[in-house]
PDB file of N, CA and C in Angstrom:
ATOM      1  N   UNK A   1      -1.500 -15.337 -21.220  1.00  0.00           N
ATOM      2  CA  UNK A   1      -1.308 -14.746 -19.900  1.00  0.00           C
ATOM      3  C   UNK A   1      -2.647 -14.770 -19.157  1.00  0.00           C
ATOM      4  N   UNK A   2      -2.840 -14.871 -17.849  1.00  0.00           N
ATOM      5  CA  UNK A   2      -3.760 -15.677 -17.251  1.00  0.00           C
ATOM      6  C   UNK A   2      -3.052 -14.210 -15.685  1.00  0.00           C
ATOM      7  N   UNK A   3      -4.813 -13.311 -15.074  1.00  0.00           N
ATOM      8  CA  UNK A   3      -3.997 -12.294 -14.545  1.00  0.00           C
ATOM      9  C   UNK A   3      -5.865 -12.167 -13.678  1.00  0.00           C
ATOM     10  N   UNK A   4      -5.391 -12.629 -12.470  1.00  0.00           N
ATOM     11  CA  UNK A   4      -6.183 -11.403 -11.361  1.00  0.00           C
ATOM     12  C   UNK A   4      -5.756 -10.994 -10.269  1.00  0.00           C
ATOM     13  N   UNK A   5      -6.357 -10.671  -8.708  1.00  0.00           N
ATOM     14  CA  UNK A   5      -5.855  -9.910  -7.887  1.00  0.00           C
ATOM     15  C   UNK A   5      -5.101 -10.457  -7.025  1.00  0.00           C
ATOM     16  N   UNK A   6      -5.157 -12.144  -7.129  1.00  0.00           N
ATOM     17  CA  UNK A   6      -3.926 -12.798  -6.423  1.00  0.00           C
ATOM     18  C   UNK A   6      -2.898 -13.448  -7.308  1.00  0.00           C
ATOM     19  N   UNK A   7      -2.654 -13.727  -8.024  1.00  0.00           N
ATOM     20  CA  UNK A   7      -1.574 -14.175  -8.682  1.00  0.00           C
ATOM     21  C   UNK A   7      -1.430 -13.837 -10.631  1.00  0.00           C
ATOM     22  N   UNK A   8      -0.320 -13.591 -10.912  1.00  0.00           N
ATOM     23  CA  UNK A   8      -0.366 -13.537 -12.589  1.00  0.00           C
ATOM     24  C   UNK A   8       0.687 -14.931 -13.148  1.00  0.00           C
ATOM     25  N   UNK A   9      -0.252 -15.220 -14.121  1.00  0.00           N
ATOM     26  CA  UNK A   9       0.694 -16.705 -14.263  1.00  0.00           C
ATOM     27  C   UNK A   9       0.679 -16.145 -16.352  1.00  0.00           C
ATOM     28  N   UNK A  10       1.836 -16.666 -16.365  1.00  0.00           N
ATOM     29  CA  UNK A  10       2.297 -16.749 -18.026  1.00  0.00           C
ATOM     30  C   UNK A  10       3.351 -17.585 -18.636  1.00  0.00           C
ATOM     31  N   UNK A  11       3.480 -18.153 -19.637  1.00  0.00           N
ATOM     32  CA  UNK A  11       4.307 -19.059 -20.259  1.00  0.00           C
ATOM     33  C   UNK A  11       5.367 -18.370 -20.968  1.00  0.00           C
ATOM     34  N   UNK A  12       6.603 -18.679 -20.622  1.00  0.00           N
ATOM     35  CA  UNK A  12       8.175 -18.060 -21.731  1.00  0.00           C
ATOM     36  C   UNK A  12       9.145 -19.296 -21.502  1.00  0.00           C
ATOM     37  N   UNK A  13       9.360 -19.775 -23.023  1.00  0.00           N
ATOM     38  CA  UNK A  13       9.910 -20.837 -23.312  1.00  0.00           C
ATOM     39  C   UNK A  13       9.550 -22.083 -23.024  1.00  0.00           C
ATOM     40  N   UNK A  14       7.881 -22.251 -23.264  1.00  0.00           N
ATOM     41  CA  UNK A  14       7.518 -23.477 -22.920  1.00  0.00           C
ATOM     42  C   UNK A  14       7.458 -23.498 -21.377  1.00  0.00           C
ATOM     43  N   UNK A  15       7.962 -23.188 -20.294  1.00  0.00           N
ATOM     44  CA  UNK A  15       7.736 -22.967 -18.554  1.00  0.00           C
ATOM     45  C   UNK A  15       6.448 -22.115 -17.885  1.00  0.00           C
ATOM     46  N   UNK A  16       5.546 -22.797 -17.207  1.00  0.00           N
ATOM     47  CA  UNK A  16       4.777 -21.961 -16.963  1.00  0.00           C
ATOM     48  C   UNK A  16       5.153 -21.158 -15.786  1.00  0.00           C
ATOM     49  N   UNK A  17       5.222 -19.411 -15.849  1.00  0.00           N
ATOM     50  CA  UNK A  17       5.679 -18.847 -14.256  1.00  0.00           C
ATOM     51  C   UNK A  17       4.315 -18.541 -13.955  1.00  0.00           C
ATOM     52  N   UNK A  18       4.342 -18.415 -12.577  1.00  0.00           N
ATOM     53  CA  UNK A  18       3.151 -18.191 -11.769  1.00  0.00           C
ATOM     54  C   UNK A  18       4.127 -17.246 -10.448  1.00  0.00           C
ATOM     55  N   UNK A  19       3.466 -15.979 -10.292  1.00  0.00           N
ATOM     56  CA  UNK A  19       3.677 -14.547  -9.796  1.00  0.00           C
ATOM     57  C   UNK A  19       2.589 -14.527  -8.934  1.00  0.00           C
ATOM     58  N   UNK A  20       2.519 -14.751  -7.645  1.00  0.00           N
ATOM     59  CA  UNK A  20       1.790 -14.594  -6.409  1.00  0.00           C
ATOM     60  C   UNK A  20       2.102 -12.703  -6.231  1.00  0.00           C
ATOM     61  N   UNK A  21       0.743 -12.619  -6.147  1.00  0.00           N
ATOM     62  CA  UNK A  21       0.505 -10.837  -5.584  1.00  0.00           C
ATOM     63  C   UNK A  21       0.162 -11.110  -4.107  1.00  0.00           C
ATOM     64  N   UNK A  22       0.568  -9.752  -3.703  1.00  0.00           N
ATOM     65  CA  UNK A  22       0.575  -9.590  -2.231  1.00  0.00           C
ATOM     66  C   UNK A  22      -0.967  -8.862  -2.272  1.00  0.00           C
ATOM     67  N   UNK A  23      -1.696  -9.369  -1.358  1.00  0.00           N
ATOM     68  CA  UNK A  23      -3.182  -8.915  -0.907  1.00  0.00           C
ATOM     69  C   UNK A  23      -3.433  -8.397   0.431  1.00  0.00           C
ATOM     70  N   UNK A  24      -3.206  -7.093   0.404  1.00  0.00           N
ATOM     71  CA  UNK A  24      -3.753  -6.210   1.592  1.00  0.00           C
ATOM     72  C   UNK A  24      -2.965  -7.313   2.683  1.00  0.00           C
ATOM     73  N   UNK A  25      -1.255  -7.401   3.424  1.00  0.00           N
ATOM     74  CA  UNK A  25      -0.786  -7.881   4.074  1.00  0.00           C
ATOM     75  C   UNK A  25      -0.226  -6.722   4.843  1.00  0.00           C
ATOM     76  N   UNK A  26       0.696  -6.780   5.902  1.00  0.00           N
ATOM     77  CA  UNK A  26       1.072  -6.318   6.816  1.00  0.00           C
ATOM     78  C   UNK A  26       2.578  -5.788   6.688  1.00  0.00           C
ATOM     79  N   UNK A  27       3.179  -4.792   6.549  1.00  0.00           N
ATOM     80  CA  UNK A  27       4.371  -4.489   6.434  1.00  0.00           C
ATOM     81  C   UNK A  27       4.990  -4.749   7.833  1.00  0.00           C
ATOM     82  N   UNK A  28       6.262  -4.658   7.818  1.00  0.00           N
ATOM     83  CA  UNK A  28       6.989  -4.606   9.024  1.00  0.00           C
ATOM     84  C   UNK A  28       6.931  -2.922  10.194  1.00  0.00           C
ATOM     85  N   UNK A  29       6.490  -2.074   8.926  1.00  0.00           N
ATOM     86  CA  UNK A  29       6.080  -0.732   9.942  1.00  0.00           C
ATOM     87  C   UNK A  29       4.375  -0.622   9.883  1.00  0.00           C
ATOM     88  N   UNK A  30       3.770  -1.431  10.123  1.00  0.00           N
ATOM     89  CA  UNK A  30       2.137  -2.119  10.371  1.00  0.00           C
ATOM     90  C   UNK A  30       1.864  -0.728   9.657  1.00  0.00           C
ATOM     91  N   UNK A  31       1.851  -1.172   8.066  1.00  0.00           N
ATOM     92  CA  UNK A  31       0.937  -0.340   6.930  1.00  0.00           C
ATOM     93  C   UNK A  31       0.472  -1.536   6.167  1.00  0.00           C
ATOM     94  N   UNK A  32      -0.142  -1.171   5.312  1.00  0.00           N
ATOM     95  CA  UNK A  32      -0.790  -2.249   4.281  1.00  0.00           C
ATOM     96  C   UNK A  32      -0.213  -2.284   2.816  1.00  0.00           C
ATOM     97  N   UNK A  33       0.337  -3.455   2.779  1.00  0.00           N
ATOM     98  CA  UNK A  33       1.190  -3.683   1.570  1.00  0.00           C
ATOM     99  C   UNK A  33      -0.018  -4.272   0.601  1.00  0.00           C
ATOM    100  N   UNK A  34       0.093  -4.107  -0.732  1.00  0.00           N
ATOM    101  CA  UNK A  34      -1.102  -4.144  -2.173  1.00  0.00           C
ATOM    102  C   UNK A  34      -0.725  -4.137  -3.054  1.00  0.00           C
ATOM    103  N   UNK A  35      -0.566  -5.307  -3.949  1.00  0.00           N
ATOM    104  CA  UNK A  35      -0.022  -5.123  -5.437  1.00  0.00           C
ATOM    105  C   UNK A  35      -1.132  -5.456  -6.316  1.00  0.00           C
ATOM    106  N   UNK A  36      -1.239  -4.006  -7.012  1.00  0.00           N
ATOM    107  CA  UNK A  36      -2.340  -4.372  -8.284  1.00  0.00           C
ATOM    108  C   UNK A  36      -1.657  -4.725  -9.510  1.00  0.00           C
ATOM    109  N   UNK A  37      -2.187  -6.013 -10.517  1.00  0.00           N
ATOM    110  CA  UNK A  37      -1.911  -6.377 -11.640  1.00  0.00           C
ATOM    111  C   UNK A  37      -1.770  -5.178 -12.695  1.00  0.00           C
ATOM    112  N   UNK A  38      -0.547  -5.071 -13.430  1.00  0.00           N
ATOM    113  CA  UNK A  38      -0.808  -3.354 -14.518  1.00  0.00           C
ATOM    114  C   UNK A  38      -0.894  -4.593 -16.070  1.00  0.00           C
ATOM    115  N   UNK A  39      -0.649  -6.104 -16.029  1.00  0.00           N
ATOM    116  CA  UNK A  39      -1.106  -6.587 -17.204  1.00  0.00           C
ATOM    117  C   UNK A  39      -2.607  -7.397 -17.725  1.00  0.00           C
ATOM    118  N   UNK A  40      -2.716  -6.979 -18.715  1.00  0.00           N
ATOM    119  CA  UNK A  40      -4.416  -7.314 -18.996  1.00  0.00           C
ATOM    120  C   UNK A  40      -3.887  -8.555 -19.282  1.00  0.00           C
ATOM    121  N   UNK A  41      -5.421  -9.768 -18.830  1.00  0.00           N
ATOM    122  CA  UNK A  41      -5.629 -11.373 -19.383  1.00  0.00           C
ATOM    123  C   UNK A  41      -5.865 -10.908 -20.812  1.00  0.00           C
ATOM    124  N   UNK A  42      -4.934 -11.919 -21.399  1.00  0.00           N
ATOM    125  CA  UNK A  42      -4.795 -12.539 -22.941  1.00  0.00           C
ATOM    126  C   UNK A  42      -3.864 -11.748 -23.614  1.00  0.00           C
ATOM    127  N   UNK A  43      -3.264 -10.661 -23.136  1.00  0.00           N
ATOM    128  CA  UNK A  43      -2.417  -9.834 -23.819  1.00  0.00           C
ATOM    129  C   UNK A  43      -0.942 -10.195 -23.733  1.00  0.00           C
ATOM    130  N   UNK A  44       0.026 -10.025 -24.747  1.00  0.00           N
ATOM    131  CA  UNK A  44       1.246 -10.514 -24.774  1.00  0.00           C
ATOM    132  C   UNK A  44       2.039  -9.381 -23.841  1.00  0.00           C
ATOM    133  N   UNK A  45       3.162 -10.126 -23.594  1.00  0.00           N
ATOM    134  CA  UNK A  45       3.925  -9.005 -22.628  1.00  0.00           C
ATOM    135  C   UNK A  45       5.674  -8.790 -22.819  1.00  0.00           C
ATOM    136  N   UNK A  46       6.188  -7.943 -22.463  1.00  0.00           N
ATOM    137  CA  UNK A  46       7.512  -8.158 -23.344  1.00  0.00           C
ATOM    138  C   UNK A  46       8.256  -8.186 -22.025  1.00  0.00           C
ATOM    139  N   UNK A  47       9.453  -7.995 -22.351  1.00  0.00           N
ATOM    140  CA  UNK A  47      10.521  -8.400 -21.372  1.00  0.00           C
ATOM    141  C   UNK A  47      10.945  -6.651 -21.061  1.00  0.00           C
ATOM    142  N   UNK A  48      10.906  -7.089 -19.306  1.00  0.00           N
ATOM    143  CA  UNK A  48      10.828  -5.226 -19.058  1.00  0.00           C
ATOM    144  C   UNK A  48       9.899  -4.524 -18.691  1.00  0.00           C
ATOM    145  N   UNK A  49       9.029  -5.354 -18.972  1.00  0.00           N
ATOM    146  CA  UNK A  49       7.347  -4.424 -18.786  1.00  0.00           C
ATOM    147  C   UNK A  49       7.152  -4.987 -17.418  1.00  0.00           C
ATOM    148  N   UNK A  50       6.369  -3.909 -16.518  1.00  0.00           N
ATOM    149  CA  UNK A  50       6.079  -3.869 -15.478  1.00  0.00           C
ATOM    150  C   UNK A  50       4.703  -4.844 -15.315  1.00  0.00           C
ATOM    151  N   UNK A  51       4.610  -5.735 -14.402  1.00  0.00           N
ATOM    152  CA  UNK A  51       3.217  -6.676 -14.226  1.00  0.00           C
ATOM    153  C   UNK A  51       2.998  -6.299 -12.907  1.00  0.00           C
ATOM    154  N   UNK A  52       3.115  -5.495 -12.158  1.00  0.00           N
ATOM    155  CA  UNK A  52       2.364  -5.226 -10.875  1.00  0.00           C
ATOM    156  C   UNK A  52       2.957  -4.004  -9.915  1.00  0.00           C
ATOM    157  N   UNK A  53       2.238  -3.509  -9.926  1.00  0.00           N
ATOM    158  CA  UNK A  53       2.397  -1.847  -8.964  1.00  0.00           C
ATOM    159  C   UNK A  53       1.908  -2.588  -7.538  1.00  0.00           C
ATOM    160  N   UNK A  54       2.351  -1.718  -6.149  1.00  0.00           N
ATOM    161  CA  UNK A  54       2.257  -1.696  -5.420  1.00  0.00           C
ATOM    162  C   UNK A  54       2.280  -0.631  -4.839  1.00  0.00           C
ATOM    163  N   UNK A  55       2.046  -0.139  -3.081  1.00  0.00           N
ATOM    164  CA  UNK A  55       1.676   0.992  -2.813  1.00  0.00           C
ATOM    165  C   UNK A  55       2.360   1.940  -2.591  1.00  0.00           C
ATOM    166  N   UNK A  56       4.091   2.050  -2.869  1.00  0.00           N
ATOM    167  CA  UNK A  56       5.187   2.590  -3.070  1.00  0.00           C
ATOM    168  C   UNK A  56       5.532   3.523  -4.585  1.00  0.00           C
ATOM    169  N   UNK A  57       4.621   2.548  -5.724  1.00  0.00           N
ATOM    170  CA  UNK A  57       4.696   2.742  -7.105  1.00  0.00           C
ATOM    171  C   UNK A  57       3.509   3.407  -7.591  1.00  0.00           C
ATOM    172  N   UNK A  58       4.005   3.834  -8.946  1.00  0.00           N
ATOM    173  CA  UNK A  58       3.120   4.287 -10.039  1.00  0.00           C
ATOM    174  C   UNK A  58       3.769   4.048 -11.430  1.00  0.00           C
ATOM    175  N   UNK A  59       2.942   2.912 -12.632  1.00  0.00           N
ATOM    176  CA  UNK A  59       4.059   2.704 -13.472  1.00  0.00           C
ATOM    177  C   UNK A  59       5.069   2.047 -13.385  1.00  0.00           C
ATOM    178  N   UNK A  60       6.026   1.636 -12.051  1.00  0.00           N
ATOM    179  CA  UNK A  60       6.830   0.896 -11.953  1.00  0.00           C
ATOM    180  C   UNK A  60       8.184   1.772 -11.549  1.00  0.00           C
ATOM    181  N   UNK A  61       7.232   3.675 -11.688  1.00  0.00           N
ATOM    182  CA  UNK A  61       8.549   4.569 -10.747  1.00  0.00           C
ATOM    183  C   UNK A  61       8.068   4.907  -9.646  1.00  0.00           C
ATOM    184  N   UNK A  62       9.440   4.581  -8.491  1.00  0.00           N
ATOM    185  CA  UNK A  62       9.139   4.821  -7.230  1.00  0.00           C
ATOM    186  C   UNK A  62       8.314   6.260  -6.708  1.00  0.00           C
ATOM    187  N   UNK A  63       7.449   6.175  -6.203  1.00  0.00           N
ATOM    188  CA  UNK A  63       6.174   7.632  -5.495  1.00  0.00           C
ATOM    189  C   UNK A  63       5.801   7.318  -4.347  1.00  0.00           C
ATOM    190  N   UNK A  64       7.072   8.339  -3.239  1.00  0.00           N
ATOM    191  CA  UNK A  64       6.812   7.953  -2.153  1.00  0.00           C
ATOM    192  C   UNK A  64       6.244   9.656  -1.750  1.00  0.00           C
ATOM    193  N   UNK A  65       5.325   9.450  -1.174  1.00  0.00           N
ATOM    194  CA  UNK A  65       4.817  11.348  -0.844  1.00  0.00           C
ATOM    195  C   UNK A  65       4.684  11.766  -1.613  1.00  0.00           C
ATOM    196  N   UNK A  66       3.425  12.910  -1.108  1.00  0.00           N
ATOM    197  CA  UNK A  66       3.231  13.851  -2.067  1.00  0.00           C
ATOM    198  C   UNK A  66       3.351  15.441  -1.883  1.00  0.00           C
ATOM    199  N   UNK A  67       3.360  16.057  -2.459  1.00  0.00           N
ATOM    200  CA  UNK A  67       3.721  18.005  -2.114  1.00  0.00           C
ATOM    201  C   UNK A  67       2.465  18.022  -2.007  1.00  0.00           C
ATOM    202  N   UNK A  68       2.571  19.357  -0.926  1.00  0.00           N
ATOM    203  CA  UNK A  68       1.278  20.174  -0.723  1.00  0.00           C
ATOM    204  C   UNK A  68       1.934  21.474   0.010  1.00  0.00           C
ATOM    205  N   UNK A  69       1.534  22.279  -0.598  1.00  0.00           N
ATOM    206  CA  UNK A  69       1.203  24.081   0.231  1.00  0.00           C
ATOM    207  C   UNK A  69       1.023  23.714   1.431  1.00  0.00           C
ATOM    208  N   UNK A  70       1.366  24.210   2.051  1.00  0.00           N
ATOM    209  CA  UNK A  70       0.685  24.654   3.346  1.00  0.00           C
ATOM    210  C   UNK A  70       1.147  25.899   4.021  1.00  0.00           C
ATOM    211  N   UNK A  71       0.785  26.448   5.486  1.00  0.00           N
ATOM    212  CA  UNK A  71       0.875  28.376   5.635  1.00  0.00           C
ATOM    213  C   UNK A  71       1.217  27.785   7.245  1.00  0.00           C
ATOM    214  N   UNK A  72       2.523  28.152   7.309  1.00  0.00           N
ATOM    215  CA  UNK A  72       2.893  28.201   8.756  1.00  0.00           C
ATOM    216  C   UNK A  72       2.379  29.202   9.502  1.00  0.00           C
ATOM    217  N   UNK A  73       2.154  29.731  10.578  1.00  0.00           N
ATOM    218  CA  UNK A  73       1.996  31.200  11.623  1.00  0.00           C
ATOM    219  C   UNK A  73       2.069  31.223  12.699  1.00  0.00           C
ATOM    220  N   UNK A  74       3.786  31.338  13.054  1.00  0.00           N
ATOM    221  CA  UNK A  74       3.619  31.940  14.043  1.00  0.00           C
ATOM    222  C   UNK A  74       2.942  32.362  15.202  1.00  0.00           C
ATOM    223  N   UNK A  75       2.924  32.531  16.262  1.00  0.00           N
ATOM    224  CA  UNK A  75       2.003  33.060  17.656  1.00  0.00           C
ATOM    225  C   UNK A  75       3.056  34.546  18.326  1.00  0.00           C
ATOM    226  N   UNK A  76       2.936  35.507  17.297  1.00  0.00           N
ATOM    227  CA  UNK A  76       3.599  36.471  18.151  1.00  0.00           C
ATOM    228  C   UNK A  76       4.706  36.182  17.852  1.00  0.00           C
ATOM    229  N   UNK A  77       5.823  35.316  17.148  1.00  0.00           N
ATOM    230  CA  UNK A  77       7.123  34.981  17.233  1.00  0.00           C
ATOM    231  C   UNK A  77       7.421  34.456  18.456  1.00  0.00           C
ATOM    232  N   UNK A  78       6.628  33.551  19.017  1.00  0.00           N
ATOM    233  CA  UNK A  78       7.126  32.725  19.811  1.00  0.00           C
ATOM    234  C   UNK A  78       6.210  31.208  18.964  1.00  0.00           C
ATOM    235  N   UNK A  79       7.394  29.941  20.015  1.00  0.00           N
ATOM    236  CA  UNK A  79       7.018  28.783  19.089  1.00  0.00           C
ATOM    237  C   UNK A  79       5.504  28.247  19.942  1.00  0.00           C
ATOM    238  N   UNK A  80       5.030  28.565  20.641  1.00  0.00           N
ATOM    239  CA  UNK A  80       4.275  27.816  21.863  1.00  0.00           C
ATOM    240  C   UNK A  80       2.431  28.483  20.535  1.00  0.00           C
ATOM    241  N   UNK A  81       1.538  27.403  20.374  1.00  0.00           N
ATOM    242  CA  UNK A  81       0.781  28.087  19.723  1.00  0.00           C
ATOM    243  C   UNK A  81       0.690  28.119  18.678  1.00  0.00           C
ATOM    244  N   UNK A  82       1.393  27.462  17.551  1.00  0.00           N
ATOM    245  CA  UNK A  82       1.755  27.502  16.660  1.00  0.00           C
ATOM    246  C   UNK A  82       0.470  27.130  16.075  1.00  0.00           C
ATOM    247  N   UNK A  83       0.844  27.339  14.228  1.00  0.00           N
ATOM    248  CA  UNK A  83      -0.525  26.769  13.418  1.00  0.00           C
ATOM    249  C   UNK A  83      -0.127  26.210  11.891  1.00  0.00           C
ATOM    250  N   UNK A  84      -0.508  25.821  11.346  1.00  0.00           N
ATOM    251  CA  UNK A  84      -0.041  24.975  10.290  1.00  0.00           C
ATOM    252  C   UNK A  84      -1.307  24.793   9.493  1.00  0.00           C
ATOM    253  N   UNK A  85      -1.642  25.537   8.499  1.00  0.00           N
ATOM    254  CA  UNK A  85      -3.170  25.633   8.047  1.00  0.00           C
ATOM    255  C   UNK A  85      -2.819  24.969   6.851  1.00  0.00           C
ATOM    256  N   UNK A  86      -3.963  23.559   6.631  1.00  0.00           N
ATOM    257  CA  UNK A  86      -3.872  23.044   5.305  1.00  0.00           C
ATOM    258  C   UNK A  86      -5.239  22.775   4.410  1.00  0.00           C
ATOM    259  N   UNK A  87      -5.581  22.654   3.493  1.00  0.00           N
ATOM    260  CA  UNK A  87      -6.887  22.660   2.636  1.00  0.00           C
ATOM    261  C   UNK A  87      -7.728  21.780   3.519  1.00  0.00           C
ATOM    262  N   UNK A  88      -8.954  21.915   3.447  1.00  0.00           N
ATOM    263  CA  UNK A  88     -10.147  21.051   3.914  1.00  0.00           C
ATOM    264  C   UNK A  88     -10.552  19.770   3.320  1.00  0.00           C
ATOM    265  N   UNK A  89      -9.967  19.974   1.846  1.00  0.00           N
ATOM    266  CA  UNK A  89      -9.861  19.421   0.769  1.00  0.00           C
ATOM    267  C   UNK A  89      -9.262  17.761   1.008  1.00  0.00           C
ATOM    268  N   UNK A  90      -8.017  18.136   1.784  1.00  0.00           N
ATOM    269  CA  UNK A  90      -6.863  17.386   2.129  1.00  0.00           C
ATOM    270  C   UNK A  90      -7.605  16.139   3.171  1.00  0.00           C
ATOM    271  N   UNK A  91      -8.098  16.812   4.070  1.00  0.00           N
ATOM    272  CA  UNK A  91      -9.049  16.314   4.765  1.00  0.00           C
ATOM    273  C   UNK A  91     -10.331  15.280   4.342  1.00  0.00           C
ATOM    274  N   UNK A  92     -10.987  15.824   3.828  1.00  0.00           N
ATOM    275  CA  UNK A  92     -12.378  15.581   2.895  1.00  0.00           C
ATOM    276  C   UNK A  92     -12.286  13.896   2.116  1.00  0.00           C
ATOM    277  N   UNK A  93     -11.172  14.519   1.360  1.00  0.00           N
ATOM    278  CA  UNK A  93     -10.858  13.539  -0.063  1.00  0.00           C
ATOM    279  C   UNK A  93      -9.720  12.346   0.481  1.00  0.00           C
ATOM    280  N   UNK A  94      -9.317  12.177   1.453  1.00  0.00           N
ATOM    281  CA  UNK A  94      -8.571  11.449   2.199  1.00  0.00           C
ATOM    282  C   UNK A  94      -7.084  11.285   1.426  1.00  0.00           C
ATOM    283  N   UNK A  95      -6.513  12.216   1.246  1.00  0.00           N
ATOM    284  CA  UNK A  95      -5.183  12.892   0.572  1.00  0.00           C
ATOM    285  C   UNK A  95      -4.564  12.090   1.178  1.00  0.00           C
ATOM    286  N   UNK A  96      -4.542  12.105   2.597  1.00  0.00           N
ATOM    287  CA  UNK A  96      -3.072  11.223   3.432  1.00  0.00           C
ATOM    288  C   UNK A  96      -3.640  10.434   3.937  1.00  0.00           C
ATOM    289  N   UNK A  97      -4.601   9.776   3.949  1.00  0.00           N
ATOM    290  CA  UNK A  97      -5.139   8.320   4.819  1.00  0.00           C
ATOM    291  C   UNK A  97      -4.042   7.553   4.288  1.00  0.00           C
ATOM    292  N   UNK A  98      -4.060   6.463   5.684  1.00  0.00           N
ATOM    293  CA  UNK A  98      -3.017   5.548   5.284  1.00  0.00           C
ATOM    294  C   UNK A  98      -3.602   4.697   6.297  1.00  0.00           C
ATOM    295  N   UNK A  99      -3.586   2.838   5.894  1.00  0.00           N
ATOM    296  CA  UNK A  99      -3.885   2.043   6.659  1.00  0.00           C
ATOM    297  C   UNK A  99      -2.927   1.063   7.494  1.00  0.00           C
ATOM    298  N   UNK A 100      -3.322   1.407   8.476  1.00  0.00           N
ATOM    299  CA  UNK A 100      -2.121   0.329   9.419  1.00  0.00           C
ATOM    300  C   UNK A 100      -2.763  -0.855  10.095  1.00  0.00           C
ATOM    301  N   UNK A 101      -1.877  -1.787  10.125  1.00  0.00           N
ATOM    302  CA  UNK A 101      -2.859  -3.221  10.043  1.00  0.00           C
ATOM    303  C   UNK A 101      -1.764  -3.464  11.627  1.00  0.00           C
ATOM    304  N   UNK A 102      -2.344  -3.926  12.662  1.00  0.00           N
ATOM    305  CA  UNK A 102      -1.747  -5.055  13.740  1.00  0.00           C
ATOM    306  C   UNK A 102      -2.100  -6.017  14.085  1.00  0.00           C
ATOM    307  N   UNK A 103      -1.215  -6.523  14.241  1.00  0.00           N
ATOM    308  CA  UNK A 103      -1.642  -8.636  14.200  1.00  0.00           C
ATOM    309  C   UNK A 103      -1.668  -8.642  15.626  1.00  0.00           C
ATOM    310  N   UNK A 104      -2.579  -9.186  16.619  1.00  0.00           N
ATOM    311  CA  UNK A 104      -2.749  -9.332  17.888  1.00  0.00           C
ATOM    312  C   UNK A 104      -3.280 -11.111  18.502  1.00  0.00           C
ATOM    313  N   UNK A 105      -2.432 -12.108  18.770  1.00  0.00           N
ATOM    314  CA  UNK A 105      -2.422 -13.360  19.130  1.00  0.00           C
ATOM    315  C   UNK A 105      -2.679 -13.264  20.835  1.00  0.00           C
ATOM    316  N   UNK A 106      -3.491 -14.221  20.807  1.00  0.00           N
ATOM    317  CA  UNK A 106      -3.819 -14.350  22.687  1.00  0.00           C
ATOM    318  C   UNK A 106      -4.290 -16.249  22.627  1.00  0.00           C
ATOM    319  N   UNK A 107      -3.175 -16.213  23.631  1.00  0.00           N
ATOM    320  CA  UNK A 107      -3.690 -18.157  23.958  1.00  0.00           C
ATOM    321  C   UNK A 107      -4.312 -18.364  25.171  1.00  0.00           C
ATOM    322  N   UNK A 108      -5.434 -19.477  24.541  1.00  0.00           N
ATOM    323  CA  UNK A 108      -5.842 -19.350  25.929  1.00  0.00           C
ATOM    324  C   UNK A 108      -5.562 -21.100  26.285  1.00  0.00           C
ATOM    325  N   UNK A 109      -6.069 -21.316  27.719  1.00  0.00           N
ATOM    326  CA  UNK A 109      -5.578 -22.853  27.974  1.00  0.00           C
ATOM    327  C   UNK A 109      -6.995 -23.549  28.641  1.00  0.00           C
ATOM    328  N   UNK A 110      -7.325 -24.758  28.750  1.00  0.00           N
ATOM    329  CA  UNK A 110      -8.209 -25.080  29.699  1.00  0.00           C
ATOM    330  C   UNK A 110      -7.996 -25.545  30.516  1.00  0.00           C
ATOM    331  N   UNK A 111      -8.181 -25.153  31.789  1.00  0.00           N
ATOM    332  CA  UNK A 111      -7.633 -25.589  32.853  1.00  0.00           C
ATOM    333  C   UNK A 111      -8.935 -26.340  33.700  1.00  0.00           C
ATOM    334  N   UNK A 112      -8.152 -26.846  34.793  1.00  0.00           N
ATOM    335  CA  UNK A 112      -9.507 -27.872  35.424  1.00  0.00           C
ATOM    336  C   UNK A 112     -10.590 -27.226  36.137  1.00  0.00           C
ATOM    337  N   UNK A 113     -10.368 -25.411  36.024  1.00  0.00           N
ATOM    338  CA  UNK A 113     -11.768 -24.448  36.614  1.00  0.00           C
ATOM    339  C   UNK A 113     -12.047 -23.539  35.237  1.00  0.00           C
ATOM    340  N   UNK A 114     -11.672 -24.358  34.606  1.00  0.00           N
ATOM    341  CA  UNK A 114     -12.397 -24.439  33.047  1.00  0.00           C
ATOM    342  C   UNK A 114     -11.079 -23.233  31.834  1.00  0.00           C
ATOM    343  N   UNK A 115     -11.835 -22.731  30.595  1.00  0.00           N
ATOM    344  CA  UNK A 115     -10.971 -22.317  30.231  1.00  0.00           C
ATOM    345  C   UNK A 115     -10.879 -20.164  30.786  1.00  0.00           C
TER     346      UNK A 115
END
């Protein structure tokens, strides 16, 4: 088995497969799609076993979100004002960063008062 960050290639039944990984590409809701290899080079692999996580996964079980506490309050019992207090922590350590990628194309032409 033959394994880095763009493709994992391995032999079953004499056929060589070759497994293209997705590298920091563009989803259709402009986030960043990433599949890391979970099999080590030279190690045998069985049938069933997971060869690549992506940013949906952990292990090969779906982990979409995560829990967190947080402290609603009110303004007087009205909704105007509201507050939603969450750790600094959350903040700090980049808990919810998430990267969004947009593809932006512009043509240009040359014309005879140039381009």
């Amino acid at each position: 088995i033959y394994t880095d960050t763009h493709k994992i290639v391995f032999s079953s039944n004499g056929d060589t497969i070759n497994i293209p990984l997705v590298m920091y590409q563009c989803s259709n809701k402009n986030t960043c799609m990433h599949q890391k290899p979970k099999v080590q080079r030279g190690k045998c692999i069985k049938k069933g076993q997971i060869l690549a996580d992506g940013a949906a996964t952990v292990g090969g079980e779906l982990a979409l979100g995560k829990n967190v506490l947080v402290a609603h309050m009110p303004w007087e019992g009205y909704n105007f004002e509201d507050a939603v207090l969450i750790s600094a922590r959350l903040v700090y350590e980049d808990i919810y960063t998430s990267f969004h990628i947009r593809k932006y194309e512009i043509q240009t032409h040359v014309t005879g008062q140039g381009p």
